[in-house]
PDB file of N, CA and C in Angstrom:
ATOM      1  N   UNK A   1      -9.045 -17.286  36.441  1.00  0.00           N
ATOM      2  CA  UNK A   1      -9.820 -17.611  35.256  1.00  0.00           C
ATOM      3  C   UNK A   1     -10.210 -19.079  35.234  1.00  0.00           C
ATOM      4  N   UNK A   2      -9.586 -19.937  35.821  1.00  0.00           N
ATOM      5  CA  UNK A   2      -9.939 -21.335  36.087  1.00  0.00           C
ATOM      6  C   UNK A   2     -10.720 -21.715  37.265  1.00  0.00           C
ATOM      7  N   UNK A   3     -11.908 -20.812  37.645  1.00  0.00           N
ATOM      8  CA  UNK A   3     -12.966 -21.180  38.826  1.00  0.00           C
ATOM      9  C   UNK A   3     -13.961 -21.127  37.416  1.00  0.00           C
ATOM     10  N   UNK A   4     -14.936 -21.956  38.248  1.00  0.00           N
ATOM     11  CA  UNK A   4     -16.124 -22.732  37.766  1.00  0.00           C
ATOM     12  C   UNK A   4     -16.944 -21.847  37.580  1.00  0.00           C
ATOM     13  N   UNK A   5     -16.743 -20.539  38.731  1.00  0.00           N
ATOM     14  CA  UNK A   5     -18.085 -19.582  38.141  1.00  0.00           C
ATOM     15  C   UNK A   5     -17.650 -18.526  37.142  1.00  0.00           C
ATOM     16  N   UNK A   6     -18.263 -18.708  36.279  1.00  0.00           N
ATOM     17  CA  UNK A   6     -18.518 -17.852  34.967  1.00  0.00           C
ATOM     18  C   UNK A   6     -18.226 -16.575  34.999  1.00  0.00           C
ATOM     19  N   UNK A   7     -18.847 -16.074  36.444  1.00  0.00           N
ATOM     20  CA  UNK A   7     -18.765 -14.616  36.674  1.00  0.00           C
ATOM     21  C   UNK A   7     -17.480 -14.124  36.981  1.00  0.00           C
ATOM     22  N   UNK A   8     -16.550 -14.996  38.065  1.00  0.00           N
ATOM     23  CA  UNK A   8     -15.676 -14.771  38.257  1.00  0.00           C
ATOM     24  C   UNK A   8     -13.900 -14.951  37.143  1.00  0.00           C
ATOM     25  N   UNK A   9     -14.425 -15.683  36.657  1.00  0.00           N
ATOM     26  CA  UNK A   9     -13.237 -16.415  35.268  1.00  0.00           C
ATOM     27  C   UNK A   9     -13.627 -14.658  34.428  1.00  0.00           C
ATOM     28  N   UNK A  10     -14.445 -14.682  34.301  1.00  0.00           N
ATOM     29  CA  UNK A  10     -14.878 -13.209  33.436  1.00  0.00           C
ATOM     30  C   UNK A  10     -14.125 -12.026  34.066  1.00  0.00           C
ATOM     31  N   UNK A  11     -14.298 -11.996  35.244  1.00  0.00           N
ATOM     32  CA  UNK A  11     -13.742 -10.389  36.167  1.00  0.00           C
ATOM     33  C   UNK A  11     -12.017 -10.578  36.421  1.00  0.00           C
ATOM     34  N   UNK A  12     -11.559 -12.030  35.880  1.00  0.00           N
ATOM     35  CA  UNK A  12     -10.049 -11.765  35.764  1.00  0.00           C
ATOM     36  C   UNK A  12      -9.608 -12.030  34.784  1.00  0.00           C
ATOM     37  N   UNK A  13     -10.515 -12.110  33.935  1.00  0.00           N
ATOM     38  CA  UNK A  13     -10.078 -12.053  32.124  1.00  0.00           C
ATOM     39  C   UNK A  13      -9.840 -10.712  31.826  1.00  0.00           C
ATOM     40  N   UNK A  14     -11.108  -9.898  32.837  1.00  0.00           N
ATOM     41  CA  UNK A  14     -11.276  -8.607  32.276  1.00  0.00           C
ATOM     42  C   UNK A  14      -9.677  -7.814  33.151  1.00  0.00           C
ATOM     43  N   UNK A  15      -9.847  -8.220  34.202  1.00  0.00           N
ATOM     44  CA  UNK A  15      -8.330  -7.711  34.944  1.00  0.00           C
ATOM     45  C   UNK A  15      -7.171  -7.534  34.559  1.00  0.00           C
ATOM     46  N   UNK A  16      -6.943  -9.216  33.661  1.00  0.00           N
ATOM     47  CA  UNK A  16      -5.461  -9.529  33.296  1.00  0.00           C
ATOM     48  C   UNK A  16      -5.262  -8.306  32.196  1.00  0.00           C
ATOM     49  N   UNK A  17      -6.846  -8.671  31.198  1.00  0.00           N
ATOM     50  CA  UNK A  17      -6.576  -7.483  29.586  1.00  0.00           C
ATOM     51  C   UNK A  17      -6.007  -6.285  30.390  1.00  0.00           C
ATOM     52  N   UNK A  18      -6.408  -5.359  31.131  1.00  0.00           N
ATOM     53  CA  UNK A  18      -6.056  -4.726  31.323  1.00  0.00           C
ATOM     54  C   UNK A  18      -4.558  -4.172  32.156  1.00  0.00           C
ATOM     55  N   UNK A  19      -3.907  -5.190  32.399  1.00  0.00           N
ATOM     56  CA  UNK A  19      -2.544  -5.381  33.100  1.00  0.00           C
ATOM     57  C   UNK A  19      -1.884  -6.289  32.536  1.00  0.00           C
ATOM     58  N   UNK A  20      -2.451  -7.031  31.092  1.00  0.00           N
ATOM     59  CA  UNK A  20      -1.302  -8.280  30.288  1.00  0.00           C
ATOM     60  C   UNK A  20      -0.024  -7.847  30.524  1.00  0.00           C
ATOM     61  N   UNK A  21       0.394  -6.669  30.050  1.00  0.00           N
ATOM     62  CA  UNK A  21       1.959  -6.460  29.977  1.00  0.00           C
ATOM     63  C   UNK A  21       2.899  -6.629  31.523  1.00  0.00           C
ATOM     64  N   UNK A  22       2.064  -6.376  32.517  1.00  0.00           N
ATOM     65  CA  UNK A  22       2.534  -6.842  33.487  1.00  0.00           C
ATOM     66  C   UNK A  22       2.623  -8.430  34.306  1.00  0.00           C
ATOM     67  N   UNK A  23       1.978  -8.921  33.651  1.00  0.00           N
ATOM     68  CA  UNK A  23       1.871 -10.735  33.817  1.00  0.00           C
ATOM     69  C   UNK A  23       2.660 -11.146  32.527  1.00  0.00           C
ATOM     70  N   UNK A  24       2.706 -10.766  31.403  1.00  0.00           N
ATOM     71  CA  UNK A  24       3.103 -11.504  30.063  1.00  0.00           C
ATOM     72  C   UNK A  24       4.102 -12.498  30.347  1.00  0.00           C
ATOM     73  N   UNK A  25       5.270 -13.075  31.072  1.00  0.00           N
ATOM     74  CA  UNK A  25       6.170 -14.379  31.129  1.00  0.00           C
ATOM     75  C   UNK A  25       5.050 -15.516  31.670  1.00  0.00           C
ATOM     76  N   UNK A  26       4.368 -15.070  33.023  1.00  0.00           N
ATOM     77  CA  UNK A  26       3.308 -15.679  33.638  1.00  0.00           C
ATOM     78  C   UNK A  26       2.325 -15.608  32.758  1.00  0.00           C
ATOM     79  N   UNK A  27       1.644 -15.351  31.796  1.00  0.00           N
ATOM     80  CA  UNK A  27       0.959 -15.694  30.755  1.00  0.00           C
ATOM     81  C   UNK A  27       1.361 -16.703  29.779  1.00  0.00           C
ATOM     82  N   UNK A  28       2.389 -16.732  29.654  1.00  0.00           N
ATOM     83  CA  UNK A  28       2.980 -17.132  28.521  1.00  0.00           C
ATOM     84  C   UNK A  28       3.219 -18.282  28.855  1.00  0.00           C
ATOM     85  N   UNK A  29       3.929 -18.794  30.206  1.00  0.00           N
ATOM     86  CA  UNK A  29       3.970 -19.571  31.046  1.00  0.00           C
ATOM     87  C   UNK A  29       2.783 -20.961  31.059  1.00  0.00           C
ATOM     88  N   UNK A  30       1.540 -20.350  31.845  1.00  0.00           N
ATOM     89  CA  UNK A  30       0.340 -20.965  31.654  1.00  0.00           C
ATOM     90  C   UNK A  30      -0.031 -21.271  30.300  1.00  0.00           C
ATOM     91  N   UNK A  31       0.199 -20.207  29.116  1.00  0.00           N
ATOM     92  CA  UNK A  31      -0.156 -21.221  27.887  1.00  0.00           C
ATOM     93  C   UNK A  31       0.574 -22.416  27.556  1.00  0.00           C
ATOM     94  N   UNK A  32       1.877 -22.183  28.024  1.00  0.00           N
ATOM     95  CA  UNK A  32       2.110 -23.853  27.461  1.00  0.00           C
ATOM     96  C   UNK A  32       2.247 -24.394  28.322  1.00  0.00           C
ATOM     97  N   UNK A  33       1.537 -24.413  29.551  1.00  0.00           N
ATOM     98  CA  UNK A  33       1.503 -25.350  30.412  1.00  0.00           C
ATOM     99  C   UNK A  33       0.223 -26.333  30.124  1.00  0.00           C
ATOM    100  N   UNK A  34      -1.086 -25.148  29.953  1.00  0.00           N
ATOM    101  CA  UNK A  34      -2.635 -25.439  29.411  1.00  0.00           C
ATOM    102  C   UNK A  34      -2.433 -26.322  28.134  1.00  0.00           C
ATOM    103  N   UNK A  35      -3.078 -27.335  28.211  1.00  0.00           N
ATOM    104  CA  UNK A  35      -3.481 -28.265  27.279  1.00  0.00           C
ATOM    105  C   UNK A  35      -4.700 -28.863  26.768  1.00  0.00           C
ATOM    106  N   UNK A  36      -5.604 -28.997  28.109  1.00  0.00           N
ATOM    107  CA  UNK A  36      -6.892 -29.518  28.273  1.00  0.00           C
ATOM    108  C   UNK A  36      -8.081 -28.539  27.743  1.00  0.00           C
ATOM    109  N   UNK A  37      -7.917 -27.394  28.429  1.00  0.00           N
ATOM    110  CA  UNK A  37      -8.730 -26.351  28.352  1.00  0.00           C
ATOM    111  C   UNK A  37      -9.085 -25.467  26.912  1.00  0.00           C
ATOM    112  N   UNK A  38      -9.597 -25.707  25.671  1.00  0.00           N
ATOM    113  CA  UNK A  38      -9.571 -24.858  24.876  1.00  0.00           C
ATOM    114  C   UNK A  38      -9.863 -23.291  24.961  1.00  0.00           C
ATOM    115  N   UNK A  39     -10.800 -23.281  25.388  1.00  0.00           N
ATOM    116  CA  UNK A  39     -11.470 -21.671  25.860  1.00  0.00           C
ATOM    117  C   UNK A  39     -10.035 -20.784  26.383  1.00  0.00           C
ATOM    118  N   UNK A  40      -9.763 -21.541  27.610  1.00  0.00           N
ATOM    119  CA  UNK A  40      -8.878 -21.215  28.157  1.00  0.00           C
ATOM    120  C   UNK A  40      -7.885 -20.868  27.803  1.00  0.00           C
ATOM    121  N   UNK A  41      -7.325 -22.452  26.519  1.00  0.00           N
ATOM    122  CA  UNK A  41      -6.214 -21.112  25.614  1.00  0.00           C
ATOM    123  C   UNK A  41      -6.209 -20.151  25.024  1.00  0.00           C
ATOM    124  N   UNK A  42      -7.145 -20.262  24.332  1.00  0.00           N
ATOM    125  CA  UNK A  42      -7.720 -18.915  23.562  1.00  0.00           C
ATOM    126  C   UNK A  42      -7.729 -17.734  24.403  1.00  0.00           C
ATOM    127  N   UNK A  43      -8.123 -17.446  25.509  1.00  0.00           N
ATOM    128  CA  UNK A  43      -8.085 -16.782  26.477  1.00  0.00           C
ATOM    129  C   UNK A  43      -6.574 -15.995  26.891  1.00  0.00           C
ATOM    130  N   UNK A  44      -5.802 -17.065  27.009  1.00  0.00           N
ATOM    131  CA  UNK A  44      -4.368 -16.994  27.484  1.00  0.00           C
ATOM    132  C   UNK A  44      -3.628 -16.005  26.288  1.00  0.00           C
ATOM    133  N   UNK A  45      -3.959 -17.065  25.164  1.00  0.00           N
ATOM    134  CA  UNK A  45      -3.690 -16.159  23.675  1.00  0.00           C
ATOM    135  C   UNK A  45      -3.907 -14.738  23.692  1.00  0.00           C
ATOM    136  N   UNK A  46      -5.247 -14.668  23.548  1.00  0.00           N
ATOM    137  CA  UNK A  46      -5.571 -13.217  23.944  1.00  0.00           C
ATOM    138  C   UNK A  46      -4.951 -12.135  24.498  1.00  0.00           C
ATOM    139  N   UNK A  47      -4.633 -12.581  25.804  1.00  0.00           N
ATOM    140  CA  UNK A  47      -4.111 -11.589  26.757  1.00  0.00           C
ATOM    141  C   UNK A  47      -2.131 -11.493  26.572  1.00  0.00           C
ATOM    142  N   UNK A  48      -1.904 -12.811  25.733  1.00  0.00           N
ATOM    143  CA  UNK A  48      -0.928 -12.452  25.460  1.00  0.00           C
ATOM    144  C   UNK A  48      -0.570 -11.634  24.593  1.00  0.00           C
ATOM    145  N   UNK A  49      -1.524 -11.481  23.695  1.00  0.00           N
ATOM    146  CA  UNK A  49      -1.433 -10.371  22.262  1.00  0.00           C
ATOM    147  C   UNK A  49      -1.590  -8.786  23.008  1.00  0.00           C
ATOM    148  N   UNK A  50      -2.728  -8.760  23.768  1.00  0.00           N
ATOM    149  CA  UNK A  50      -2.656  -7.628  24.586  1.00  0.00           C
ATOM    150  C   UNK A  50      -1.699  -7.188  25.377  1.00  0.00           C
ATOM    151  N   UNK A  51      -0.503  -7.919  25.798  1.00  0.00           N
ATOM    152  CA  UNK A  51       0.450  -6.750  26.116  1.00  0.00           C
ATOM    153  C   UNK A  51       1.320  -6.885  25.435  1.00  0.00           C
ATOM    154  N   UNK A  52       1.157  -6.988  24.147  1.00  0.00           N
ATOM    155  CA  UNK A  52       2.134  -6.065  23.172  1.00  0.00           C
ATOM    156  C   UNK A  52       3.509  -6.573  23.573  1.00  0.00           C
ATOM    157  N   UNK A  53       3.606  -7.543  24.233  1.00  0.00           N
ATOM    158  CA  UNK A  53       5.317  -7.916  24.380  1.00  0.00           C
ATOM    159  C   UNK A  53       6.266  -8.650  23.313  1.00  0.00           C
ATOM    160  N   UNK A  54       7.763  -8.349  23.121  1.00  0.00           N
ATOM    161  CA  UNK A  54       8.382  -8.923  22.006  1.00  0.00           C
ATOM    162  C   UNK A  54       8.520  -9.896  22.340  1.00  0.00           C
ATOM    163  N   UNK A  55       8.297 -10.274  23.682  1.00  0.00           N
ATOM    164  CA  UNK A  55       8.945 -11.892  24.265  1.00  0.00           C
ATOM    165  C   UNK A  55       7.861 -12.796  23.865  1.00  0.00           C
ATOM    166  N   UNK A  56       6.584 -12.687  22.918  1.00  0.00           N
ATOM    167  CA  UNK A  56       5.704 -13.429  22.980  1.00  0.00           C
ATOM    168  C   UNK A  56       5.501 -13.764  21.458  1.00  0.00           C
ATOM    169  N   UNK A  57       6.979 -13.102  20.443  1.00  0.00           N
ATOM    170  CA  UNK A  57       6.600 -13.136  19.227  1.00  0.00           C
ATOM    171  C   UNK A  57       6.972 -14.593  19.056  1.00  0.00           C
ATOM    172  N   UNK A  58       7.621 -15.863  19.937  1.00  0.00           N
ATOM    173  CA  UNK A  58       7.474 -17.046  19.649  1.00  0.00           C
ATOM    174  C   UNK A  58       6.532 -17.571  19.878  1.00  0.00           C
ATOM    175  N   UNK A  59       5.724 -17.408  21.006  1.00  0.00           N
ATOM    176  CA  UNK A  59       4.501 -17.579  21.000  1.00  0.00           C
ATOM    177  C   UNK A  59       3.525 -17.711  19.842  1.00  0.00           C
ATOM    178  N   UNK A  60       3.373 -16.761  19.520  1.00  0.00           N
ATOM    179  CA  UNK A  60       2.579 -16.115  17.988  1.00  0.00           C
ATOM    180  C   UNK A  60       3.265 -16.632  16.829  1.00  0.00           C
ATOM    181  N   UNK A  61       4.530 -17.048  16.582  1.00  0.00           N
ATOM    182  CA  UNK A  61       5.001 -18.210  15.432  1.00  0.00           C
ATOM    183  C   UNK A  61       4.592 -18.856  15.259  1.00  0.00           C
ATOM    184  N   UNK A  62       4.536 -19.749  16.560  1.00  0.00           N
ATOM    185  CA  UNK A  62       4.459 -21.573  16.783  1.00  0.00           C
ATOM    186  C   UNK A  62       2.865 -21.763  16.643  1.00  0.00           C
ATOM    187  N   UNK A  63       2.046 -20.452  16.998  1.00  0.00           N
ATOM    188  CA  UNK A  63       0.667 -21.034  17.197  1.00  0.00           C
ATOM    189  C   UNK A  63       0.125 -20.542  15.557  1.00  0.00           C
ATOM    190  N   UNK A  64       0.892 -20.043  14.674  1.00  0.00           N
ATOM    191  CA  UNK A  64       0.317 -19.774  13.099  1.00  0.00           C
ATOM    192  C   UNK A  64       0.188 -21.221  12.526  1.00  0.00           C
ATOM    193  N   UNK A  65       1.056 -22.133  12.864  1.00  0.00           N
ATOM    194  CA  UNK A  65       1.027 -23.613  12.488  1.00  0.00           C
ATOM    195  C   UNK A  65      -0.074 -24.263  12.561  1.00  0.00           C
ATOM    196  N   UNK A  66      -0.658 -23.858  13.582  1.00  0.00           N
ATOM    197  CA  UNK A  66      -1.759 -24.468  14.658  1.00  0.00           C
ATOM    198  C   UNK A  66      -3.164 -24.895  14.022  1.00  0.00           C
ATOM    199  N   UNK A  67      -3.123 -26.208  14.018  1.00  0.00           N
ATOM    200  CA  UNK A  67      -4.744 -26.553  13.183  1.00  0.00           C
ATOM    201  C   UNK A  67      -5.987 -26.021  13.658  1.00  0.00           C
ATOM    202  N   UNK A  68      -5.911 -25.296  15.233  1.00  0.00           N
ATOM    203  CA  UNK A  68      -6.938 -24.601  15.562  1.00  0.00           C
ATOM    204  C   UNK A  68      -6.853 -23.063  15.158  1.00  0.00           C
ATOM    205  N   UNK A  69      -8.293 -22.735  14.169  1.00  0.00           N
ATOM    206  CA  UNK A  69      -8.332 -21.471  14.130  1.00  0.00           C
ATOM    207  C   UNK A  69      -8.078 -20.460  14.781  1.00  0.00           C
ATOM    208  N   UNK A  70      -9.071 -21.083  15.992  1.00  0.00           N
ATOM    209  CA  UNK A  70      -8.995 -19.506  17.155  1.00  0.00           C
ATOM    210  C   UNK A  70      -7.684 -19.253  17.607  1.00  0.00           C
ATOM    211  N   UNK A  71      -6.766 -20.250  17.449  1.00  0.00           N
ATOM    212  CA  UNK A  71      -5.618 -20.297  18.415  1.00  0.00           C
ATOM    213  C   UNK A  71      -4.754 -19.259  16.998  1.00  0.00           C
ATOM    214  N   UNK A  72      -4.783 -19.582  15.508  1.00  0.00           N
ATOM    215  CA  UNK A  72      -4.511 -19.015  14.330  1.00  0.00           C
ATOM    216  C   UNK A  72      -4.605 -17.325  14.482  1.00  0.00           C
ATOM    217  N   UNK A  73      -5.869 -17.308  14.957  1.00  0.00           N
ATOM    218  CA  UNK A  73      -6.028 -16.237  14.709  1.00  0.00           C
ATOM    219  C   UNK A  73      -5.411 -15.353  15.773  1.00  0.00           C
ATOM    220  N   UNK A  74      -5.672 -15.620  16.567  1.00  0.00           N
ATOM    221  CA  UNK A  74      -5.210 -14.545  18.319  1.00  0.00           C
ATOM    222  C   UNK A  74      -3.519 -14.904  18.104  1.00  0.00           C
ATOM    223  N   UNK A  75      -2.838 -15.642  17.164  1.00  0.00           N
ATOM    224  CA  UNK A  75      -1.326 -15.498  16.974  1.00  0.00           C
ATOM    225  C   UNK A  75      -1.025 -14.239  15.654  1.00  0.00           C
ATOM    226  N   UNK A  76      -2.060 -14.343  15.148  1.00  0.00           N
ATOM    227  CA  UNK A  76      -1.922 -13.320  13.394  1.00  0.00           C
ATOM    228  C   UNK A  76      -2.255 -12.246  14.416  1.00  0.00           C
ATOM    229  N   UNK A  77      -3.513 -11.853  15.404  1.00  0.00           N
ATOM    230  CA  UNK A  77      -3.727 -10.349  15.758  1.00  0.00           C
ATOM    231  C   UNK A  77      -2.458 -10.550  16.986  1.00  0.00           C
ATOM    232  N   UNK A  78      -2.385 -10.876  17.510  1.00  0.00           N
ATOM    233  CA  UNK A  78      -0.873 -10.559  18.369  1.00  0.00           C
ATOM    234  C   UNK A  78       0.148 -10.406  17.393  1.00  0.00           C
ATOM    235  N   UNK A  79       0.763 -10.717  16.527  1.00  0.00           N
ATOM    236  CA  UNK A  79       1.567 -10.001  15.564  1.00  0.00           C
ATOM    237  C   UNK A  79       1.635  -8.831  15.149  1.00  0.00           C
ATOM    238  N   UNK A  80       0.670  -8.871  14.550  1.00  0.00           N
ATOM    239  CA  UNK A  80       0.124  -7.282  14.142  1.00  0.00           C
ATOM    240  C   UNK A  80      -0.238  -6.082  15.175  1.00  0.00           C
ATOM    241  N   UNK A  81      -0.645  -6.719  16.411  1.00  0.00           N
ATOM    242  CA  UNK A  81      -0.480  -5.719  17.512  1.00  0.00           C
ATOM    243  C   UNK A  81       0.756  -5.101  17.798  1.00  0.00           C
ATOM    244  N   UNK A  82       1.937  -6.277  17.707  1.00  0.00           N
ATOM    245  CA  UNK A  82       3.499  -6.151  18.172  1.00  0.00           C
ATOM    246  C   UNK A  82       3.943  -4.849  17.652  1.00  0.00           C
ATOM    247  N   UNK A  83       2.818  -4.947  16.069  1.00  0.00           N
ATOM    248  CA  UNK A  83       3.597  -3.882  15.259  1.00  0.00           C
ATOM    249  C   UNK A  83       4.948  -3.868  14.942  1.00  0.00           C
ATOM    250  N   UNK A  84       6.016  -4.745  15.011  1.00  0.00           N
ATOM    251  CA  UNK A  84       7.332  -4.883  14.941  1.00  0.00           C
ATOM    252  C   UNK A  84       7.963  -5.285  13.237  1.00  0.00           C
ATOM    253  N   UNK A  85       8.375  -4.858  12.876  1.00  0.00           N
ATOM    254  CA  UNK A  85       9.360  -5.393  11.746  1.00  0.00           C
ATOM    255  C   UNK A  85       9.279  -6.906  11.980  1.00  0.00           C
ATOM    256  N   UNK A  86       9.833  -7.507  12.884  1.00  0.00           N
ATOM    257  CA  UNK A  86       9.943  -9.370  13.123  1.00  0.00           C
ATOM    258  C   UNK A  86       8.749  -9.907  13.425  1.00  0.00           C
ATOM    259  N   UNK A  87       7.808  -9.083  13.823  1.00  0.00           N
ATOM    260  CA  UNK A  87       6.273  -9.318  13.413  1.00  0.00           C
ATOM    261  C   UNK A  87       6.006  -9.341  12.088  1.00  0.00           C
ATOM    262  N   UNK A  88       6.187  -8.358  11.428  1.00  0.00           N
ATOM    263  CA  UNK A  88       5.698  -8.201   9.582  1.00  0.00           C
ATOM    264  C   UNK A  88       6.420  -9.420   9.108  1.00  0.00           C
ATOM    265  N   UNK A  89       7.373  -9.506   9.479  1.00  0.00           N
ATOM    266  CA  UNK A  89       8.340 -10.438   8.638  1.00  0.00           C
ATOM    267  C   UNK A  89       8.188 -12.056   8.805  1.00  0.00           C
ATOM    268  N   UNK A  90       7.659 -12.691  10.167  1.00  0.00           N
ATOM    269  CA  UNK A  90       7.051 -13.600  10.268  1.00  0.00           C
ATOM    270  C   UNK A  90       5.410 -13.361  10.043  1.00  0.00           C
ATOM    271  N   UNK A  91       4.494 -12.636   9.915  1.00  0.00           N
ATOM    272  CA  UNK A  91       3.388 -12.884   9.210  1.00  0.00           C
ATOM    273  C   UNK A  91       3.860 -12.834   7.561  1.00  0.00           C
ATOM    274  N   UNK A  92       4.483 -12.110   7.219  1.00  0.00           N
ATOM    275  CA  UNK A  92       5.115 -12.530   5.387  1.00  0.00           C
ATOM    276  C   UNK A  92       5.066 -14.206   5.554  1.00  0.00           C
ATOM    277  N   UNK A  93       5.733 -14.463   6.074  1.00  0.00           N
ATOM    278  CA  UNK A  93       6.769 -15.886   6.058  1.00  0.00           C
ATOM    279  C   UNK A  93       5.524 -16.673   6.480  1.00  0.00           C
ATOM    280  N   UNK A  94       4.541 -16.556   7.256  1.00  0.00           N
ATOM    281  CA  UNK A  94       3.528 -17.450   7.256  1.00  0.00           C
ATOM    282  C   UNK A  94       2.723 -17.317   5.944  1.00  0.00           C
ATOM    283  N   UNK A  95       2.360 -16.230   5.762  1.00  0.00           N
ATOM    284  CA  UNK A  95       1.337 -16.039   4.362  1.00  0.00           C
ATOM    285  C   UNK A  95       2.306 -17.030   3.075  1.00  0.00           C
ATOM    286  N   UNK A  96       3.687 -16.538   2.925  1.00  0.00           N
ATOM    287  CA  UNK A  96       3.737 -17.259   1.933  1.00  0.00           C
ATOM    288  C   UNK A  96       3.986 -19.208   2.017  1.00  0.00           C
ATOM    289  N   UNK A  97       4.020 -19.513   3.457  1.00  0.00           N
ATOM    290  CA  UNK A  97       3.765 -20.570   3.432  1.00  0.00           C
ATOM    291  C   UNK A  97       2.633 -21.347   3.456  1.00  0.00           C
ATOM    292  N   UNK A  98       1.760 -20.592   2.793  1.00  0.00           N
ATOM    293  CA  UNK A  98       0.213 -20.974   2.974  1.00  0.00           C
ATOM    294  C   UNK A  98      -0.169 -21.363   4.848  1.00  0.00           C
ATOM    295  N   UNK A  99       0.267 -20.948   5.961  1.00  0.00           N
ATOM    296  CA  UNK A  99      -0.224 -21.304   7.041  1.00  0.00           C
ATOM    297  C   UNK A  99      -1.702 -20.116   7.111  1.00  0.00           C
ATOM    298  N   UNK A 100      -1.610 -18.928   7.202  1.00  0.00           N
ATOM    299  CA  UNK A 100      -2.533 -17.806   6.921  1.00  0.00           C
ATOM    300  C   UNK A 100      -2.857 -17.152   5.664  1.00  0.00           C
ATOM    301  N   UNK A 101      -3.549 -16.369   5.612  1.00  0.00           N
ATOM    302  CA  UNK A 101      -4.247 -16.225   4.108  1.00  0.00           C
ATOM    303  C   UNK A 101      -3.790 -14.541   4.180  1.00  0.00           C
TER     304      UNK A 101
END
């Protein structure tokens, strides 16, 4: 996803969605390694919400804080994907801390 051509960053975005749950530590990994790249996190985000893993519900905490929207948001729909009780219960706990609406 980090080559220059467009076409190709696209055909392993589209790859990973479809195999997140099998990369998710190595996803998770690269997001907090990524700093520079916005797109890119957002990206990372993404695919981390897509495989549905419990190991990523810190992930999805830390980034509800997050002054960037997009990054806000792809942590609220990875929650709610988790579908988990400790999902519901940290989106409660963000809503009532005014971080999400």
């Amino acid at each position: 996803m980090r080559k220059s051509d467009p076409q190709v960053s696209e055909d392993a975005f589209d790859f990973l969605r479809e195999h997140a749950d099998a990369y998710v530590e190595e996803l998770i990994a690269e997001f907090a390694a990524e700093r520079d790249d916005h797109g890119l996190r957002c990206w990372l985000l993404e695919l981390i919400a897509e495989a549905r893993s419990p190991s990523a519900l810190r992930v999805f905490r830390d980034e509800l804080e997050s002054m960037d929207e997009s990054l806000r948001f792809w942590a609220v729909r990875g929650l709610e994907m988790l579908d988990t009780r400790e999902g519901e219960r940290v989106l409660d706990e963000a809503r009532e801390n005014g971080w999400i609406s």
